[in-house]
Every structure is written in C-alpha cells, then in structure tokens.
N, C-alpha and C. Protein backbone atom coordinates (compact mmCIF):
# COMPACT_ATOMS: atom_id res chain seq x y z
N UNK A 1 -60.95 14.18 18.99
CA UNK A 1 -60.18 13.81 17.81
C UNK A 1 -59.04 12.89 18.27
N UNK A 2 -58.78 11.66 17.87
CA UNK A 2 -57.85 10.76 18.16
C UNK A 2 -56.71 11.00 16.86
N UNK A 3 -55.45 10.81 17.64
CA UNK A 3 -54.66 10.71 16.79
C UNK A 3 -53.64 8.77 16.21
N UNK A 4 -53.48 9.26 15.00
CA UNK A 4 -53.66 8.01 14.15
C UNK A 4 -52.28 7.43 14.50
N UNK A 5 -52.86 6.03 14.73
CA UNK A 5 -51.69 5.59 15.54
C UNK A 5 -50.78 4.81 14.68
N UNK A 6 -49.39 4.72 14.49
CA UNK A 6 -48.79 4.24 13.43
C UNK A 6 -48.42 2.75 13.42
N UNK A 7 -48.34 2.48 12.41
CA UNK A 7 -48.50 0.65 12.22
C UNK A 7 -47.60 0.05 12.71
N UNK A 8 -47.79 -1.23 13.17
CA UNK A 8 -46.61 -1.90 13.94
C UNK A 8 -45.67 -1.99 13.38
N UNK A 9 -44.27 -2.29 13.83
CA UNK A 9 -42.88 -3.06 13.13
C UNK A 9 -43.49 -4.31 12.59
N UNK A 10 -42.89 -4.16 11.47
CA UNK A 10 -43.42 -5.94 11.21
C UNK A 10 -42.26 -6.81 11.83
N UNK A 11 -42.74 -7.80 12.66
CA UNK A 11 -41.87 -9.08 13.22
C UNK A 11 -41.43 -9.91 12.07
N UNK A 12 -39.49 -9.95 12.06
CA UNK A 12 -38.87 -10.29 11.40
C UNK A 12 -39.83 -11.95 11.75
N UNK A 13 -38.69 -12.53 10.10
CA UNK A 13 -38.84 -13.74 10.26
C UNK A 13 -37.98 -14.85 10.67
N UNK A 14 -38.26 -15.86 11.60
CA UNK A 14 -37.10 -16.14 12.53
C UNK A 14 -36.51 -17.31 11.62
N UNK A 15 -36.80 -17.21 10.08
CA UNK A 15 -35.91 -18.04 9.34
C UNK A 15 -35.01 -17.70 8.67
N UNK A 16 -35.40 -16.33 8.36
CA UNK A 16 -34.19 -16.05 7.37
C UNK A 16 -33.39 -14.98 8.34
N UNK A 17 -31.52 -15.45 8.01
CA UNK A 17 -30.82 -14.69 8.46
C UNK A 17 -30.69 -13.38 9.00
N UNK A 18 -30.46 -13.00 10.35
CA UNK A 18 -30.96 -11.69 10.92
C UNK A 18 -29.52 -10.98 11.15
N UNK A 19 -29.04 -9.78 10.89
CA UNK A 19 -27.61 -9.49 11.51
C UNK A 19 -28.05 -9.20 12.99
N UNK A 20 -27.10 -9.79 13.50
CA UNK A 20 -26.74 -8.80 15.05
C UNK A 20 -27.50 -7.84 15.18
N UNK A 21 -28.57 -7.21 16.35
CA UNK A 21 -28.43 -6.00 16.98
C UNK A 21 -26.98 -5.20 16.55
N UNK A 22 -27.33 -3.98 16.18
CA UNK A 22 -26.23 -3.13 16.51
C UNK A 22 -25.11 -3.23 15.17
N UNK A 23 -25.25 -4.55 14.66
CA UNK A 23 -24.33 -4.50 13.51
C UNK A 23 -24.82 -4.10 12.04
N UNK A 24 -24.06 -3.47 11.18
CA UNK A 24 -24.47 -3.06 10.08
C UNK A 24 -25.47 -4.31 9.37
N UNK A 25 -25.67 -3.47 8.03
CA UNK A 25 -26.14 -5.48 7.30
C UNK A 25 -25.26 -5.22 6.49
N UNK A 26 -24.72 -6.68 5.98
CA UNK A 26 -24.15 -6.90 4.73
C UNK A 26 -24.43 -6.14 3.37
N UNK A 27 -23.11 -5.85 2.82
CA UNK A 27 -23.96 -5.26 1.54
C UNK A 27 -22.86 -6.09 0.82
N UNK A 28 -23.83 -6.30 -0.36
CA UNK A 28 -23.44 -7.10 -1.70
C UNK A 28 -22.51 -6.36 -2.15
N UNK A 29 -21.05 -6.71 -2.46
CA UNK A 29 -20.53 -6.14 -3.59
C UNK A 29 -21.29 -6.21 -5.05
N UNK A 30 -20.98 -4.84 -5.63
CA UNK A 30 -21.31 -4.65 -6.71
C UNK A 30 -20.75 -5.59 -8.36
N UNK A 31 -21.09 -6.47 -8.89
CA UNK A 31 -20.50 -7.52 -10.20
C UNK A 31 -19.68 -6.57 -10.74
N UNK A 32 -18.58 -6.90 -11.06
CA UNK A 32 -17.66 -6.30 -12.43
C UNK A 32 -18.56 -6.32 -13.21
N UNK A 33 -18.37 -4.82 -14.22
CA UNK A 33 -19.09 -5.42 -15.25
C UNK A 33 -18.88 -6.46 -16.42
N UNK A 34 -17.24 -6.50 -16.36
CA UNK A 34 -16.67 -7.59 -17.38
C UNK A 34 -15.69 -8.08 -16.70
N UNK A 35 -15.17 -9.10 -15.79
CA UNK A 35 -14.16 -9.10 -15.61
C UNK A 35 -13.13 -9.95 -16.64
N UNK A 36 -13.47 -10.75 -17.20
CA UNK A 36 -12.56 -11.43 -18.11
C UNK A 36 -12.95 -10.80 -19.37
N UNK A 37 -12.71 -10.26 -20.01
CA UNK A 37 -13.08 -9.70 -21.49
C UNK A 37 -12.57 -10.54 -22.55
N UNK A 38 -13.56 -10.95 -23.48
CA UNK A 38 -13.27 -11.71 -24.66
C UNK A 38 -12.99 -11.09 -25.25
N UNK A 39 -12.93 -11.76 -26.76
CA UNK A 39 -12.67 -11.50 -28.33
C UNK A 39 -14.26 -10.57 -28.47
N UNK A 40 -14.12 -9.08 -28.66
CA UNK A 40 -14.79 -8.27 -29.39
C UNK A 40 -15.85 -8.66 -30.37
N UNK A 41 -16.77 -8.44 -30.58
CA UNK A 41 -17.48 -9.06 -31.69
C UNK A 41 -17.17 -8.67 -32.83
N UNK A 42 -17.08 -9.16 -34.03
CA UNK A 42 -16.75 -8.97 -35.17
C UNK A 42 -15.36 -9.07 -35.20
N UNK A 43 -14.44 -9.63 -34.27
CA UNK A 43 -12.87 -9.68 -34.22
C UNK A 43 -12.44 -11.13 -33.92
N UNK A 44 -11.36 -11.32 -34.81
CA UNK A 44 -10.73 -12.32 -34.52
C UNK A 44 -10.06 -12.49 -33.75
N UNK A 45 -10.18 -13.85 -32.79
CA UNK A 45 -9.70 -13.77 -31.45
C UNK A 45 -7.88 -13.76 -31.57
N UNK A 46 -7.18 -13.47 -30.75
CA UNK A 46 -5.80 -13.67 -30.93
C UNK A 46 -5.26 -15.19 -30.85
N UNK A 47 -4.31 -15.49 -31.81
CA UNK A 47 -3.85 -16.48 -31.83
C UNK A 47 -3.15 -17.08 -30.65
N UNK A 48 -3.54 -18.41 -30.71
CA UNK A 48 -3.27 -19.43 -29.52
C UNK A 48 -1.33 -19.06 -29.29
N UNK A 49 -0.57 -18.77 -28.23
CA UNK A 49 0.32 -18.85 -27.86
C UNK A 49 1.33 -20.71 -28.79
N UNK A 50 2.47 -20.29 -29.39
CA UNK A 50 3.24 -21.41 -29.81
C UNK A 50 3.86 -22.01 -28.68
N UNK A 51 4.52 -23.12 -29.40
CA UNK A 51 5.79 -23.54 -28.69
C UNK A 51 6.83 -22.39 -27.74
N UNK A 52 7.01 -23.09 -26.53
CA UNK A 52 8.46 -22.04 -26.41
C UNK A 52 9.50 -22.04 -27.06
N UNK A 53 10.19 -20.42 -27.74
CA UNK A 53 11.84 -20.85 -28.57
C UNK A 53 12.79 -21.78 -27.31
N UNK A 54 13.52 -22.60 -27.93
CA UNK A 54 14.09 -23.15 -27.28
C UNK A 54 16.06 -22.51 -27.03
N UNK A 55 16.06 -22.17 -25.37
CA UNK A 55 17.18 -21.28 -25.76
C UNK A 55 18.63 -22.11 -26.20
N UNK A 56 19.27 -21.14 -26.35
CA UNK A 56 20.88 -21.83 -26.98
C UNK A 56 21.51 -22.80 -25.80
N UNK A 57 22.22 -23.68 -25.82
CA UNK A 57 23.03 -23.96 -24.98
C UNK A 57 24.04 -23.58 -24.38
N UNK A 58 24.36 -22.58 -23.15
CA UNK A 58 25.57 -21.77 -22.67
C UNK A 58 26.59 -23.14 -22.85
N UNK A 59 27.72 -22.47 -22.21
CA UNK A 59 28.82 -22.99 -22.06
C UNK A 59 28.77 -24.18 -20.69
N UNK A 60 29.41 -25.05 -20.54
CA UNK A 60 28.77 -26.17 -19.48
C UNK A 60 29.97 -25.99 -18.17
N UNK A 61 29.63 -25.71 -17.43
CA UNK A 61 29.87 -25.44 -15.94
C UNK A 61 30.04 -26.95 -15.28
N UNK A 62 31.54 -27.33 -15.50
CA UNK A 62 31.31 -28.43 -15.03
C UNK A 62 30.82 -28.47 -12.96
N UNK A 63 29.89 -29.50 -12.39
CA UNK A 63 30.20 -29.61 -10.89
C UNK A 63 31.51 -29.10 -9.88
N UNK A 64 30.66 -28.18 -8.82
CA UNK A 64 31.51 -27.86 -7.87
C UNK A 64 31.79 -29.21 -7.02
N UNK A 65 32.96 -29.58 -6.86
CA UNK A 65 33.40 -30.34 -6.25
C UNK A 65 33.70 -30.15 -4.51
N UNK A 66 33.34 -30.98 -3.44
CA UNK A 66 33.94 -30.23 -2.27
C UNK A 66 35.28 -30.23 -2.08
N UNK A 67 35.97 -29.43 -1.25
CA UNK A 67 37.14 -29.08 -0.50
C UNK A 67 37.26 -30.36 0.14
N UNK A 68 38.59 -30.94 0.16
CA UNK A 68 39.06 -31.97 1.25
C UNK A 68 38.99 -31.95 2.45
N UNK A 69 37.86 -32.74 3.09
CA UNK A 69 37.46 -32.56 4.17
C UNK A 69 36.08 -32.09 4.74
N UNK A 70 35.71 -31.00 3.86
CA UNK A 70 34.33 -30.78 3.38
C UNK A 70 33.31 -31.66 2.65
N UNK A 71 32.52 -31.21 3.42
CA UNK A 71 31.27 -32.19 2.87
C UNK A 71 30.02 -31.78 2.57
C-alpha cells in the first residue's frame, strides 16, 4: 500500500509582486464605509455658507514709534 503523496507548492509567479521571505503580506485597509457623507435622500442639502459679517472698526492704535537711538 503506497501512501498518497501530497501535491506540490505551486511555484509563485516571478511577475507579480512577492513579499520578502519572512515578512508578513500586506493587508488592504478596510474602505470607510462613508467617509464624506452627503445630503440624505429626500433632504435638502444645507445652505451654501454667506458672506462674512463684517466686524466693527475698534479704536485705531496709532504706530509704535522707535526710542531715540533705537532702531
């Protein structure tokens, strides 16, 4: 009675990318499932951002001037 001899390794292919001996393989991160999330269906999207308010005018600070001698 012979015993059944098990099938070869199959020989990679020397075209497509092989990791290292010894090193893990790459694993794919997993896709967000949404990363930017839209407007909901059946919802109106939010309104476009306005103008900026424009602020008040403080009080006016006139220029520091230098010290005599300073520069």
């Amino acid at each position: 009675m012979t015993i059944p001899q098990p099938p070869p390794e199959p020989t990679p292919d020397p075209t497509s990318p092989q990791p290292p001996p010894g090193e893990p393989e790459p694993v794919e991160p997993e896709p967000f499932p949404n990363p930017l999330p839209g407007p909901e269906p059946g919802k109106e999207p939010p309104p476009p951002p306005g103008p900026l308010p424009i602020p008040e005018p403080g009080p006016i600070i006139p220029p520091r001037h230098p010290r005599p001698g300073q520069e």
